[in-house]
PDB file of N, CA and C in Angstrom:
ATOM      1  N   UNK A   1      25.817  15.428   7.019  1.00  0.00           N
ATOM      2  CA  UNK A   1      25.226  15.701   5.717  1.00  0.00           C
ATOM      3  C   UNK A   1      24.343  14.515   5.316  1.00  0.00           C
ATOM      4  N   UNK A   2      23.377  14.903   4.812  1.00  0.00           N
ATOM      5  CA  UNK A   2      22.574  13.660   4.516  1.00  0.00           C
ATOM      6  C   UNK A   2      22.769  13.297   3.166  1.00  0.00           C
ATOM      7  N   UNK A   3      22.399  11.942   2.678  1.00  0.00           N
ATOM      8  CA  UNK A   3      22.786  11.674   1.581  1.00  0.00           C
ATOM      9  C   UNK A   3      21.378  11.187   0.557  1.00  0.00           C
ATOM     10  N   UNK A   4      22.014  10.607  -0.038  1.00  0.00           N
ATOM     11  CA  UNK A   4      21.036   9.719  -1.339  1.00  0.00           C
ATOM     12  C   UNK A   4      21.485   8.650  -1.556  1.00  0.00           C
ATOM     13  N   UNK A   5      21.642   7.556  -1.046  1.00  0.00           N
ATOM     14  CA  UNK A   5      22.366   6.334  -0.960  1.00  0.00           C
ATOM     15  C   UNK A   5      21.686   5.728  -2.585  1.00  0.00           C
ATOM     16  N   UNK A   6      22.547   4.527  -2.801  1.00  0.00           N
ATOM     17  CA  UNK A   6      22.662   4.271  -4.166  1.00  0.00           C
ATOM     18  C   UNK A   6      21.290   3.159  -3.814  1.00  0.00           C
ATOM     19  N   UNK A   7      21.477   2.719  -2.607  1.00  0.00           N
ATOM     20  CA  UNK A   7      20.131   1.535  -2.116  1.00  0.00           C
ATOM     21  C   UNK A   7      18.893   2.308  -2.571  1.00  0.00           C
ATOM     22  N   UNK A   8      18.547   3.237  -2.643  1.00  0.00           N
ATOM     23  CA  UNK A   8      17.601   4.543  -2.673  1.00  0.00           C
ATOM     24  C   UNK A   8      17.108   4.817  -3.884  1.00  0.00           C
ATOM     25  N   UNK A   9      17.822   4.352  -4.974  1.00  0.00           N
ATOM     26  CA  UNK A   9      17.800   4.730  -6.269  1.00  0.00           C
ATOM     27  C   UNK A   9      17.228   3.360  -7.657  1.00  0.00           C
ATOM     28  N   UNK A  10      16.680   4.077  -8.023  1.00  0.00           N
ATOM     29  CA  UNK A  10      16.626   2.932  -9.104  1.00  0.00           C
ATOM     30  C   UNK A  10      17.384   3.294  -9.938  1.00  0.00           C
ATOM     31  N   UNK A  11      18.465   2.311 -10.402  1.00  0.00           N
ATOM     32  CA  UNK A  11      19.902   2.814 -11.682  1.00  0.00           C
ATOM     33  C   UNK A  11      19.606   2.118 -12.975  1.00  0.00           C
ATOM     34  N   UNK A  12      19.002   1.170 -12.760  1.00  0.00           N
ATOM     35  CA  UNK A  12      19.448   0.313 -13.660  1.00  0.00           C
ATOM     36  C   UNK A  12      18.087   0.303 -15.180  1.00  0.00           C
ATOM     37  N   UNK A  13      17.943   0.285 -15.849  1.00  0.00           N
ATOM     38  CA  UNK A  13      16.919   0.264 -17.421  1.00  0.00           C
ATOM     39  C   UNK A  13      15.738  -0.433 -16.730  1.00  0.00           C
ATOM     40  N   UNK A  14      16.055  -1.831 -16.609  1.00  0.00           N
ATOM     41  CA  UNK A  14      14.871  -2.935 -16.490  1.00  0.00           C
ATOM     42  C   UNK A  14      14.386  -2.707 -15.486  1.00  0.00           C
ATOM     43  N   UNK A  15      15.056  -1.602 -14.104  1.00  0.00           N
ATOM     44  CA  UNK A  15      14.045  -1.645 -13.024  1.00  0.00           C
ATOM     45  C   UNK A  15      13.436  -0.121 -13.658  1.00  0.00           C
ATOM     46  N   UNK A  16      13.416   0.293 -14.050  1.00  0.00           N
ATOM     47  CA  UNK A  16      12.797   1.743 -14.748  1.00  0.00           C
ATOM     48  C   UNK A  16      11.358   1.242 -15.574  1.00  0.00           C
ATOM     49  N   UNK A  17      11.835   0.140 -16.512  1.00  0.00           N
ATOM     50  CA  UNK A  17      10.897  -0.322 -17.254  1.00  0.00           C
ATOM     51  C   UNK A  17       9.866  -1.181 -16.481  1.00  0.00           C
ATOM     52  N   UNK A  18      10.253  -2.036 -15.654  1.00  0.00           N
ATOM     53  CA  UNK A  18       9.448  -2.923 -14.890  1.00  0.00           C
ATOM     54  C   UNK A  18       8.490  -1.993 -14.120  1.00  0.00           C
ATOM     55  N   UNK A  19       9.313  -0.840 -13.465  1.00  0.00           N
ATOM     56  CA  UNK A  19       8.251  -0.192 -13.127  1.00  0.00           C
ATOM     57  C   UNK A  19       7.043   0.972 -13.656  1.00  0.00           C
ATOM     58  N   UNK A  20       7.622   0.951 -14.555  1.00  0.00           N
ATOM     59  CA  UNK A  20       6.603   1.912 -15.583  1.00  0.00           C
ATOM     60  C   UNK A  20       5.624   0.822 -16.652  1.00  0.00           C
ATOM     61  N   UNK A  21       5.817  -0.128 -16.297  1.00  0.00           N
ATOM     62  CA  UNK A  21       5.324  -1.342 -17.620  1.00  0.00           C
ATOM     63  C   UNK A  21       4.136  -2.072 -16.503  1.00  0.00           C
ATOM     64  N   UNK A  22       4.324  -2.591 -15.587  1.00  0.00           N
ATOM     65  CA  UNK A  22       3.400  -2.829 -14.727  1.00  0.00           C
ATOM     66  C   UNK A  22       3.093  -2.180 -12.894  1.00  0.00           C
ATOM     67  N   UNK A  23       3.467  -0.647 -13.100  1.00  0.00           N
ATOM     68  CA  UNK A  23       3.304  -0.651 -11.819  1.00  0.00           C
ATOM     69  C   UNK A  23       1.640   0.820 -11.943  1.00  0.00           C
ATOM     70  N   UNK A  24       1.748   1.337 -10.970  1.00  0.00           N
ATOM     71  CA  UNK A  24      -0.109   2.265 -10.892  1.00  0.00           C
ATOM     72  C   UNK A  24       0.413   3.421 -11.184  1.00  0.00           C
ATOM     73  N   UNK A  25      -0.491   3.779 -11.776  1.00  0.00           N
ATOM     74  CA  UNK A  25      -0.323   5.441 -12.276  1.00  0.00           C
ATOM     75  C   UNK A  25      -0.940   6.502 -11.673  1.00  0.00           C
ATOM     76  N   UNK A  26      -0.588   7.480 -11.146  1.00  0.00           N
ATOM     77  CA  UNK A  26      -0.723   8.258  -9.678  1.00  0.00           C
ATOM     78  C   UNK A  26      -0.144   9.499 -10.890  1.00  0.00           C
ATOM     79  N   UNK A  27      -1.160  10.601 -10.555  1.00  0.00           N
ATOM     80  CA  UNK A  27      -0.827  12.064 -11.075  1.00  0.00           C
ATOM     81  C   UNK A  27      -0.904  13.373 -10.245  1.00  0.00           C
ATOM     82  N   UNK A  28       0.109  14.240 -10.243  1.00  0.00           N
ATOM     83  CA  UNK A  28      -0.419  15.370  -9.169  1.00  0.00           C
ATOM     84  C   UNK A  28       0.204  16.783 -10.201  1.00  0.00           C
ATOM     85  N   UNK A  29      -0.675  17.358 -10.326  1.00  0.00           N
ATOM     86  CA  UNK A  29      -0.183  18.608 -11.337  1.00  0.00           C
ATOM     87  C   UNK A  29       1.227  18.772 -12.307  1.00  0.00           C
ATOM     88  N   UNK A  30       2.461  18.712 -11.879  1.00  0.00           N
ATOM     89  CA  UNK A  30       3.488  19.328 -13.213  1.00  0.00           C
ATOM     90  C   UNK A  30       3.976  17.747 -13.049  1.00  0.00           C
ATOM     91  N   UNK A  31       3.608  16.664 -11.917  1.00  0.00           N
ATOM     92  CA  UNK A  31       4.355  15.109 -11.896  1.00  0.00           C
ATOM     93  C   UNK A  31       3.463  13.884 -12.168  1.00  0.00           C
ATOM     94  N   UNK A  32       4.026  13.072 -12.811  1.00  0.00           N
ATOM     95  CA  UNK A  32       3.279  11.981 -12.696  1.00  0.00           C
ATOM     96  C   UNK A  32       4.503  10.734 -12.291  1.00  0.00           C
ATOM     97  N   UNK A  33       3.467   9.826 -11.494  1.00  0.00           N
ATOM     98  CA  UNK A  33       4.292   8.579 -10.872  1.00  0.00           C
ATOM     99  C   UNK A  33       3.786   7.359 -11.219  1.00  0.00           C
ATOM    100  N   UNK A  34       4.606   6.459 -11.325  1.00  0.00           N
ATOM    101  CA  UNK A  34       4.776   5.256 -11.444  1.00  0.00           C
ATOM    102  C   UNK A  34       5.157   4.505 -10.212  1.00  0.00           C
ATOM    103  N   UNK A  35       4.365   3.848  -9.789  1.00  0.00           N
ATOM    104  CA  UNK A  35       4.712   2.802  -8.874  1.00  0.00           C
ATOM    105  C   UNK A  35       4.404   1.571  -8.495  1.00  0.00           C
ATOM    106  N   UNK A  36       5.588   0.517  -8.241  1.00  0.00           N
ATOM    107  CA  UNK A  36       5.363  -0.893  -7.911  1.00  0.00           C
ATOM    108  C   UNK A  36       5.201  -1.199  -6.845  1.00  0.00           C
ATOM    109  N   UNK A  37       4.686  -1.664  -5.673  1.00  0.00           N
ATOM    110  CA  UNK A  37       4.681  -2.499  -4.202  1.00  0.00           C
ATOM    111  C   UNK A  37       5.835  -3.402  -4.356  1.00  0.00           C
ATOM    112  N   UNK A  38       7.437  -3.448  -3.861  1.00  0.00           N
ATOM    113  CA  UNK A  38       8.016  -4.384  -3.520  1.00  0.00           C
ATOM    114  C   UNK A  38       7.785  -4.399  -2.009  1.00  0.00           C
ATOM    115  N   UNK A  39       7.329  -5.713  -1.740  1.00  0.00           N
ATOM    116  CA  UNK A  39       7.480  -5.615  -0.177  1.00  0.00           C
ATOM    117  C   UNK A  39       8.818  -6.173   0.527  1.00  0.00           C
ATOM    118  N   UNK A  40       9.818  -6.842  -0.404  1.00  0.00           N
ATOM    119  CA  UNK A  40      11.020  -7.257  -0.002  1.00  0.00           C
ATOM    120  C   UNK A  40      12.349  -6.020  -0.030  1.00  0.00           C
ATOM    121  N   UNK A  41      11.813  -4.867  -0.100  1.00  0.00           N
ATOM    122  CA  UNK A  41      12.710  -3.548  -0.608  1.00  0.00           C
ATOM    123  C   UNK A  41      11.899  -2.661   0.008  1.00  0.00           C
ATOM    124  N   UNK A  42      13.307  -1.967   0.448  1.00  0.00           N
ATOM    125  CA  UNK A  42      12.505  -0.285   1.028  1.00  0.00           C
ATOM    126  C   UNK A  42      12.078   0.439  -0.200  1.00  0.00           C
ATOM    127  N   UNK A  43      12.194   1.898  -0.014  1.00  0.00           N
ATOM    128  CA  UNK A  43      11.701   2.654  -0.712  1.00  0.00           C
ATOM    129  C   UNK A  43      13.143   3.247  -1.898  1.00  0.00           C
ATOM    130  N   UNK A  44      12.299   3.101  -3.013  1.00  0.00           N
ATOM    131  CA  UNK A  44      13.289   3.660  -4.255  1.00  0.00           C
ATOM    132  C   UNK A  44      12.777   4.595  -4.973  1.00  0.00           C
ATOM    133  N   UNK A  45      14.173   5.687  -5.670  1.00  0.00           N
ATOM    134  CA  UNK A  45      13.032   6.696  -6.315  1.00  0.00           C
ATOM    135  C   UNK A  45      13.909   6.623  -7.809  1.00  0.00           C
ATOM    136  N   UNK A  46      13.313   6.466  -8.821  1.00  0.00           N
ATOM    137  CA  UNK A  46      13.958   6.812 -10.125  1.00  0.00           C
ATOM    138  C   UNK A  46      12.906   8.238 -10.615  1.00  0.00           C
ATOM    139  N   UNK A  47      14.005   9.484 -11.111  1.00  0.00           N
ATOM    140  CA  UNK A  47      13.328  10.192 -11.552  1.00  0.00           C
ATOM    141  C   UNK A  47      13.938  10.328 -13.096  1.00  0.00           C
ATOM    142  N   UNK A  48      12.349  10.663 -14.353  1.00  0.00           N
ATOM    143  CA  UNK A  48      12.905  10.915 -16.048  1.00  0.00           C
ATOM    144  C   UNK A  48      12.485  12.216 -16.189  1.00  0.00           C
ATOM    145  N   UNK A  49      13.475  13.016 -16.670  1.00  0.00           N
ATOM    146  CA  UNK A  49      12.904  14.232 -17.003  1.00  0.00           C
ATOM    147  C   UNK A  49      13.166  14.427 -18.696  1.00  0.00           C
ATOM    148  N   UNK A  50      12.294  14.003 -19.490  1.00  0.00           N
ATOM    149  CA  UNK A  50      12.975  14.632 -20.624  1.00  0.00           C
ATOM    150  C   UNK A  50      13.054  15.749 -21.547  1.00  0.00           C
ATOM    151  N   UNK A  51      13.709  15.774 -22.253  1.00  0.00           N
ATOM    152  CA  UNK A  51      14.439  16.616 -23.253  1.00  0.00           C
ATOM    153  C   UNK A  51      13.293  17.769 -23.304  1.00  0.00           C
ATOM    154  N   UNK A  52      11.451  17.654 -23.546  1.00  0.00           N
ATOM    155  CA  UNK A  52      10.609  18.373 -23.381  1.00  0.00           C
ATOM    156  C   UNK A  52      10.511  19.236 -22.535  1.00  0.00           C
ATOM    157  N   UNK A  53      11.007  19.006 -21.606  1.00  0.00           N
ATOM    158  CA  UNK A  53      10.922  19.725 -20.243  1.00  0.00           C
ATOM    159  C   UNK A  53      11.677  21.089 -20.412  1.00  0.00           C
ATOM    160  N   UNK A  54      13.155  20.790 -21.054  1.00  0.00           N
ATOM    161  CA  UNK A  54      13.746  22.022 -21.098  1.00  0.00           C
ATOM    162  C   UNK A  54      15.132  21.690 -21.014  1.00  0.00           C
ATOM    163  N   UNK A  55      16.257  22.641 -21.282  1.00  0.00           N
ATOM    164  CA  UNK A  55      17.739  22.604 -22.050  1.00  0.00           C
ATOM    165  C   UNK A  55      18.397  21.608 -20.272  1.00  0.00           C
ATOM    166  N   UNK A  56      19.281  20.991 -20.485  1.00  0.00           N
ATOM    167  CA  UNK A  56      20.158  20.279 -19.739  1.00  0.00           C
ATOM    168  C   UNK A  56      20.067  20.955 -18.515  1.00  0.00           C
ATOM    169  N   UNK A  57      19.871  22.125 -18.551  1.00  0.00           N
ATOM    170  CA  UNK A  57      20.442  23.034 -16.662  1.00  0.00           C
ATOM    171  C   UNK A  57      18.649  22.928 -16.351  1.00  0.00           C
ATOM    172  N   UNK A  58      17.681  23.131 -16.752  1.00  0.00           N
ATOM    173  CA  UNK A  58      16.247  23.213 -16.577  1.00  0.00           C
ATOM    174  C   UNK A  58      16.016  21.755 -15.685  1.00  0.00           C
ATOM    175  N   UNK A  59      16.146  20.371 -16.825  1.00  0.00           N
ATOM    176  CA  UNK A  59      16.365  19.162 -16.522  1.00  0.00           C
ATOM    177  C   UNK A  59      16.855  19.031 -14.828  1.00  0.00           C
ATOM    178  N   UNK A  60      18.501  19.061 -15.399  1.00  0.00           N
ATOM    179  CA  UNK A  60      18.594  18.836 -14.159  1.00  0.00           C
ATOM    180  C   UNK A  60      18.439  19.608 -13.003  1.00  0.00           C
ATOM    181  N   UNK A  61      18.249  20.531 -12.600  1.00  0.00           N
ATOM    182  CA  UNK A  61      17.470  21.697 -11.663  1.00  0.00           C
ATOM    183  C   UNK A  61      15.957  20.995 -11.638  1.00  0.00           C
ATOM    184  N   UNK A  62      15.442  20.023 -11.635  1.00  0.00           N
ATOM    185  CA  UNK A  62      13.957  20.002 -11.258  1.00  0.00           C
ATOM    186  C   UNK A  62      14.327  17.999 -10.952  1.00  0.00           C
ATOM    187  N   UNK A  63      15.647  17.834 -11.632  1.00  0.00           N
ATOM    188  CA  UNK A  63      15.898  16.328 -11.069  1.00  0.00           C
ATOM    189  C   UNK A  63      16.764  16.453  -9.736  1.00  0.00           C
ATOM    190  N   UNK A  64      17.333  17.496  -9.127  1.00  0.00           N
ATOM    191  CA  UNK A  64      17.605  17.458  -8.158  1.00  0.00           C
ATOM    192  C   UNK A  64      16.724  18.317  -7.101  1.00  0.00           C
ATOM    193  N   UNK A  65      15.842  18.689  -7.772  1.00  0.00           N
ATOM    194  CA  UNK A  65      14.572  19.359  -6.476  1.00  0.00           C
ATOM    195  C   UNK A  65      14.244  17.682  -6.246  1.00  0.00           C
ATOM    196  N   UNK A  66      13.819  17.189  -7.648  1.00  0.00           N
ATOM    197  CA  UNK A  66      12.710  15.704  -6.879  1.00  0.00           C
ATOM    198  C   UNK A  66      13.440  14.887  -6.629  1.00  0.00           C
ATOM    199  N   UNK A  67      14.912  14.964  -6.261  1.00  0.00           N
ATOM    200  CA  UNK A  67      15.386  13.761  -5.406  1.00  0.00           C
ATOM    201  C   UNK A  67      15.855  14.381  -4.061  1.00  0.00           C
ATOM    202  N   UNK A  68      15.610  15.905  -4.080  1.00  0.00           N
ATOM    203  CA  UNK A  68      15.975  16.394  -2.385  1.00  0.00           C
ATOM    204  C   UNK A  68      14.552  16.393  -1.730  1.00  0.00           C
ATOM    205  N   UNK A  69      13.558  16.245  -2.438  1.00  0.00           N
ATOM    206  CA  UNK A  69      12.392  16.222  -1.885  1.00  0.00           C
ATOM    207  C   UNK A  69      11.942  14.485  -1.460  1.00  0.00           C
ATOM    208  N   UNK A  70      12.496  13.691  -1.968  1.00  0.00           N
ATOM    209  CA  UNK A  70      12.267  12.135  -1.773  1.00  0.00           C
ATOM    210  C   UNK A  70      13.251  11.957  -0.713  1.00  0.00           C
ATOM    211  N   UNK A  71      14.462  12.655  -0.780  1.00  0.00           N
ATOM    212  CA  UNK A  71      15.106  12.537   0.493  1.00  0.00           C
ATOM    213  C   UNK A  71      14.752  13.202   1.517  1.00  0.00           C
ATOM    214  N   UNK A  72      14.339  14.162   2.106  1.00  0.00           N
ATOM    215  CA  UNK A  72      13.946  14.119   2.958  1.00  0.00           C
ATOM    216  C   UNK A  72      12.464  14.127   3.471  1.00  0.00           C
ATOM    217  N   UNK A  73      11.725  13.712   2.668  1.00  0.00           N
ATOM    218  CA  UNK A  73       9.863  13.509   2.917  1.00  0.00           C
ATOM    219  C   UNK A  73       9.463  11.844   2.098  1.00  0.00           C
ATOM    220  N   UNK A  74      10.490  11.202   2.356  1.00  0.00           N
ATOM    221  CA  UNK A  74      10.359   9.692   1.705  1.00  0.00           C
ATOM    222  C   UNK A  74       9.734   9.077   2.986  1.00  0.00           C
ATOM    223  N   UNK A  75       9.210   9.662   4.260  1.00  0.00           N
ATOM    224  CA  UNK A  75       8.849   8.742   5.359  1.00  0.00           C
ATOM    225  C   UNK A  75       7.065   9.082   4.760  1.00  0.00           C
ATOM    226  N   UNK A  76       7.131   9.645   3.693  1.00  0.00           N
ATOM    227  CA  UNK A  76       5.863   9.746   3.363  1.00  0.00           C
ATOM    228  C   UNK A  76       4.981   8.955   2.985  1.00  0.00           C
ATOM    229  N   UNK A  77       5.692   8.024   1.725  1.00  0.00           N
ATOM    230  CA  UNK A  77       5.711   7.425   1.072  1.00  0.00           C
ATOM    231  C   UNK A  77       5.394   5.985   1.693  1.00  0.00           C
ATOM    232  N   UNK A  78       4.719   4.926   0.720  1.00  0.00           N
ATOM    233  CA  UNK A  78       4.331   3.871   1.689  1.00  0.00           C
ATOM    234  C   UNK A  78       5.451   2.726   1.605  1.00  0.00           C
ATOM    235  N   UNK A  79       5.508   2.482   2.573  1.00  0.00           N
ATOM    236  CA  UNK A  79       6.825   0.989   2.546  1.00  0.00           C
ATOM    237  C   UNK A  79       6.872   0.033   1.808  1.00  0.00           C
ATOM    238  N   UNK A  80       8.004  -0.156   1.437  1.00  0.00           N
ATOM    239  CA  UNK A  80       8.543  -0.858   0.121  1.00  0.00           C
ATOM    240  C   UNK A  80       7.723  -0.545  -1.262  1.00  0.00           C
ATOM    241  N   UNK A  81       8.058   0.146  -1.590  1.00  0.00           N
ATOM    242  CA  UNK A  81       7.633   0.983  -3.064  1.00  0.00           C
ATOM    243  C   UNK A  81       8.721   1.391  -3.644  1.00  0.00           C
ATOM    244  N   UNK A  82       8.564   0.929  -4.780  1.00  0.00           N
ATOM    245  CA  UNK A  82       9.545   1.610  -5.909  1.00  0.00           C
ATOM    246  C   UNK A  82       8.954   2.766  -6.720  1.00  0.00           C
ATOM    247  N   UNK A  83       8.942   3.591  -6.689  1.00  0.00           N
ATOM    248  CA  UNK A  83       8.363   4.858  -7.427  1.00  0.00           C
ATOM    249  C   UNK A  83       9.601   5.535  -8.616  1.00  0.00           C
ATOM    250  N   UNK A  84       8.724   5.750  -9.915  1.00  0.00           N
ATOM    251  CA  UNK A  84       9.540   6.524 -11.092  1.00  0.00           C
ATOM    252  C   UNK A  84       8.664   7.337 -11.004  1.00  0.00           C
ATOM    253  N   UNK A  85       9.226   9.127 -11.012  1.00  0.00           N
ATOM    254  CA  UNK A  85       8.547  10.200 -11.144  1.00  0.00           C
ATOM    255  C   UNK A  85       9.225  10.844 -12.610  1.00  0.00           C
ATOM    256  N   UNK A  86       7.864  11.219 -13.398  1.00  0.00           N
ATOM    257  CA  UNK A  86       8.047  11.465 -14.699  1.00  0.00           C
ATOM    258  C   UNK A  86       7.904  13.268 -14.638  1.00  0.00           C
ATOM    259  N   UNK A  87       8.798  14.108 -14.851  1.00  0.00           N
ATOM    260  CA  UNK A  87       8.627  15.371 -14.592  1.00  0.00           C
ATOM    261  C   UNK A  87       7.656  15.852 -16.539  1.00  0.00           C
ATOM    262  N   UNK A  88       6.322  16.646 -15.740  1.00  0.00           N
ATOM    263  CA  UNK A  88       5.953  17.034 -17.268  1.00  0.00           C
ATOM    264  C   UNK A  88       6.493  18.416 -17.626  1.00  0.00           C
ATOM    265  N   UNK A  89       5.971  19.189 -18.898  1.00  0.00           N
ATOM    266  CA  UNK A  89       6.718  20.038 -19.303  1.00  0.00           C
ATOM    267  C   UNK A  89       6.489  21.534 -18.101  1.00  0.00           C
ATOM    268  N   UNK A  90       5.306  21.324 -17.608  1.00  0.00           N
ATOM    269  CA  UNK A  90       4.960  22.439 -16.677  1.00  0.00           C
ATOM    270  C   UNK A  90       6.080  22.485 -15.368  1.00  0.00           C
ATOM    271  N   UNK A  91       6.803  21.174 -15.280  1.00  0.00           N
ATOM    272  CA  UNK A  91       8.018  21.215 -14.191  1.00  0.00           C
ATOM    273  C   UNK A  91       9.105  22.050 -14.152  1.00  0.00           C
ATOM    274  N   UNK A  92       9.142  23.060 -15.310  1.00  0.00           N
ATOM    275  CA  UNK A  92      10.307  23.395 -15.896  1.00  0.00           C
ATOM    276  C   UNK A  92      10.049  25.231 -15.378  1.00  0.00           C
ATOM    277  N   UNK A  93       8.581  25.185 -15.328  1.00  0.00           N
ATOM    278  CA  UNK A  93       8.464  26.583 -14.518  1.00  0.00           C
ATOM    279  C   UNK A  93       8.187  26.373 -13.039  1.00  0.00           C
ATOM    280  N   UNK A  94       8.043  25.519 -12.338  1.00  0.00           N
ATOM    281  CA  UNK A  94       7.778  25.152 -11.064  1.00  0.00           C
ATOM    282  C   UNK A  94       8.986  25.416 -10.130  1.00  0.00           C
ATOM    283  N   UNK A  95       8.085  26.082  -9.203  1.00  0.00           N
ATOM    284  CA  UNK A  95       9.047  26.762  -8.308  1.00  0.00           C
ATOM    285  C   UNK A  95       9.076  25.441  -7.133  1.00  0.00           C
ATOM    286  N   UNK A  96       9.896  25.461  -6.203  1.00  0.00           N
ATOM    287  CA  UNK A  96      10.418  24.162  -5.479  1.00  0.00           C
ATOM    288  C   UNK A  96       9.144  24.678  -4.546  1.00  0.00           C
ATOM    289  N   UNK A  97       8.384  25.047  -4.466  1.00  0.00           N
ATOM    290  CA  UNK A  97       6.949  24.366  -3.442  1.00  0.00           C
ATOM    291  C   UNK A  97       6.136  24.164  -4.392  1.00  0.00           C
ATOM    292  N   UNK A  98       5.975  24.687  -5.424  1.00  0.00           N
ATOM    293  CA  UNK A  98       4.921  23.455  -6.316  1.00  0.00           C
ATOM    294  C   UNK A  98       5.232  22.389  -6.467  1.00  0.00           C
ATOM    295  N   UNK A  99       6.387  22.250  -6.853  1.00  0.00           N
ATOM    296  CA  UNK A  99       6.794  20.862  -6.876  1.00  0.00           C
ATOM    297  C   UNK A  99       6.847  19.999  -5.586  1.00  0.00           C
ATOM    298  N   UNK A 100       7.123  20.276  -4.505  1.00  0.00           N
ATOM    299  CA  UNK A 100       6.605  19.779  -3.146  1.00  0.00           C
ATOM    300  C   UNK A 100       5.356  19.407  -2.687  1.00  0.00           C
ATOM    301  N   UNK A 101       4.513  20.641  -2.882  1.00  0.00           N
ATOM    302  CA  UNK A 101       3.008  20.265  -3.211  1.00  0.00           C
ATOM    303  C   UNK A 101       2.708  18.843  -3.892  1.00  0.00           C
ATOM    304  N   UNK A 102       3.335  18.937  -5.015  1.00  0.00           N
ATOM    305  CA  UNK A 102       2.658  17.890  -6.568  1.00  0.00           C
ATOM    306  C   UNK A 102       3.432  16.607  -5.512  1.00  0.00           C
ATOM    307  N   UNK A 103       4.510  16.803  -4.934  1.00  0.00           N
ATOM    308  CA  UNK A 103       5.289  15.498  -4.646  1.00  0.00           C
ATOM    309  C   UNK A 103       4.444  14.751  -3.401  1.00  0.00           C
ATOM    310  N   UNK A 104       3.637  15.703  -2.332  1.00  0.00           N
ATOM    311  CA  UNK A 104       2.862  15.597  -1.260  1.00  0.00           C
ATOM    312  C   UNK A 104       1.683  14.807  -1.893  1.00  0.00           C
ATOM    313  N   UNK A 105       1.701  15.311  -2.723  1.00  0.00           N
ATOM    314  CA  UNK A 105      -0.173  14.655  -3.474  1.00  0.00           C
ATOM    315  C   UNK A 105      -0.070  12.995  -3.583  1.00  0.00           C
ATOM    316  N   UNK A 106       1.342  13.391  -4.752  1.00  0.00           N
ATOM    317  CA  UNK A 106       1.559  12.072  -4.772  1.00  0.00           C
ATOM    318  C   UNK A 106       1.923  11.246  -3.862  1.00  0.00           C
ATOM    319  N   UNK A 107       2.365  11.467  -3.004  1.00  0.00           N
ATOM    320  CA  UNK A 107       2.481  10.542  -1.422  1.00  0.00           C
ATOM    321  C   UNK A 107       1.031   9.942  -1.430  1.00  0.00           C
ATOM    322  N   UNK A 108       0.405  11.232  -0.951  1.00  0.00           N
ATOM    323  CA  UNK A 108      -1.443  11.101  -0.667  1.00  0.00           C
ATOM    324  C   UNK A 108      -1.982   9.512  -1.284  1.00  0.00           C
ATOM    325  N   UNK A 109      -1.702  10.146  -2.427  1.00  0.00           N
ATOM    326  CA  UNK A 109      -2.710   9.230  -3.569  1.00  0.00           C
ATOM    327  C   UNK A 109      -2.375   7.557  -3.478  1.00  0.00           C
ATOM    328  N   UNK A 110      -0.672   7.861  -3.265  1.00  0.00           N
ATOM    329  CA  UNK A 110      -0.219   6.549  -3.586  1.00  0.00           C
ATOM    330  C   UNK A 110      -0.834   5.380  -2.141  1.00  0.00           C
ATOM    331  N   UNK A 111      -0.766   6.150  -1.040  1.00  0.00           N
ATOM    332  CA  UNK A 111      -1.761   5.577   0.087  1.00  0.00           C
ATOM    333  C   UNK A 111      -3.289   5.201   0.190  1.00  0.00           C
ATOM    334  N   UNK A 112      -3.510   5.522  -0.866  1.00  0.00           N
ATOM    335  CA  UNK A 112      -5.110   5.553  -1.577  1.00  0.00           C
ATOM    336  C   UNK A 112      -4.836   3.910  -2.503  1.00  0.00           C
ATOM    337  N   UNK A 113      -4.254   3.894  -3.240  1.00  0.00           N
ATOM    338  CA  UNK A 113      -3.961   2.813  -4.169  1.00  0.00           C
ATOM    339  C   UNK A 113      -4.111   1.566  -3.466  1.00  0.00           C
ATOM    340  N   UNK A 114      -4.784   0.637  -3.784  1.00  0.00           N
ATOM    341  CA  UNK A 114      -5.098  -0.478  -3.616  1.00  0.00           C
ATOM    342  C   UNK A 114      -4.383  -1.781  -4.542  1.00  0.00           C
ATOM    343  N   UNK A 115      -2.882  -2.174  -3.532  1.00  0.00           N
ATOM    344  CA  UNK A 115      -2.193  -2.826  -4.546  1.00  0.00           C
ATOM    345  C   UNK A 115      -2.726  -4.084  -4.447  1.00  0.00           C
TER     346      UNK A 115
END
C-alpha cells in the first residue's frame, strides 16, 4: 500500500505561511499554488481548502483527491519544493481528472519558474 509519509507533508502554520508569504504563484484552472525552492528538502505538499469551497464532506473529498494525486505524480514536480495548493471554489464541482489536469499544469508551470 502506498502511503503519504508525514516527511511529505507540510503540518506545521509557519511552514504554510512561509510558503505562501514568500514563495511563486503558479495557477491552473479550479487550483492555485504556492511554492518555495528548498534545495535541502525533498518534495512537500500542504493542501487549504476553505470553508468557500463547500460543507466538510465537499472539502475533504477534493483534499484527498489533491493529496492522492501528489502521491502518486509527485515525480512531476521539481526537486526540493515545498508546494501549498489552494483549492478554489470551482474545486468543489471538479471531477478527479480536472483536477489532475489543473494538478499537471501546475507541475508544467512550476518547471517554467525561474527561482
Amino acid at each position: 500500500m502506498a502511503r503519504f509519509p508525514k516527511e511529505s507533508r507540510l503540518r506545521k502554520r509557519r511552514d504554510f505561511v512561509t510558503v505562501q508569504q514568500t514563495g511563486r504563484k503558479v495557477s491552473a484552472d479550479c487550483l492555485l499554488g504556492l511554492a518555495l525552492k528548498r534545495p535541502d528538502a525533498g518534495r512537500r505538499l500542504g493542501v487549504t481548502v476553505s470553508s468557500t469551497v463547500g460543507n466538510a464532506v465537499v472539502r475533504n473529498r477534493v483534499k484527498r483527491r489533491l493529496r492522492e494525486l501528489f502521491r502518486t505524480r509527485q515525480g512531476a514536480l521539481p526537486e526540493g519544493i515545498e508546494l501549498v495548493v489552494i483549492a478554489r471554489q470551482s474545486a468543489a464541482e471538479a471531477d478527479f481528472d480536472r483536477l489532475a489536469k489543473a494538478y499537471d499544469k501546475l507541475a508544467r508551470e512550476l518547471h517554467k519558474v525561474r527561482w
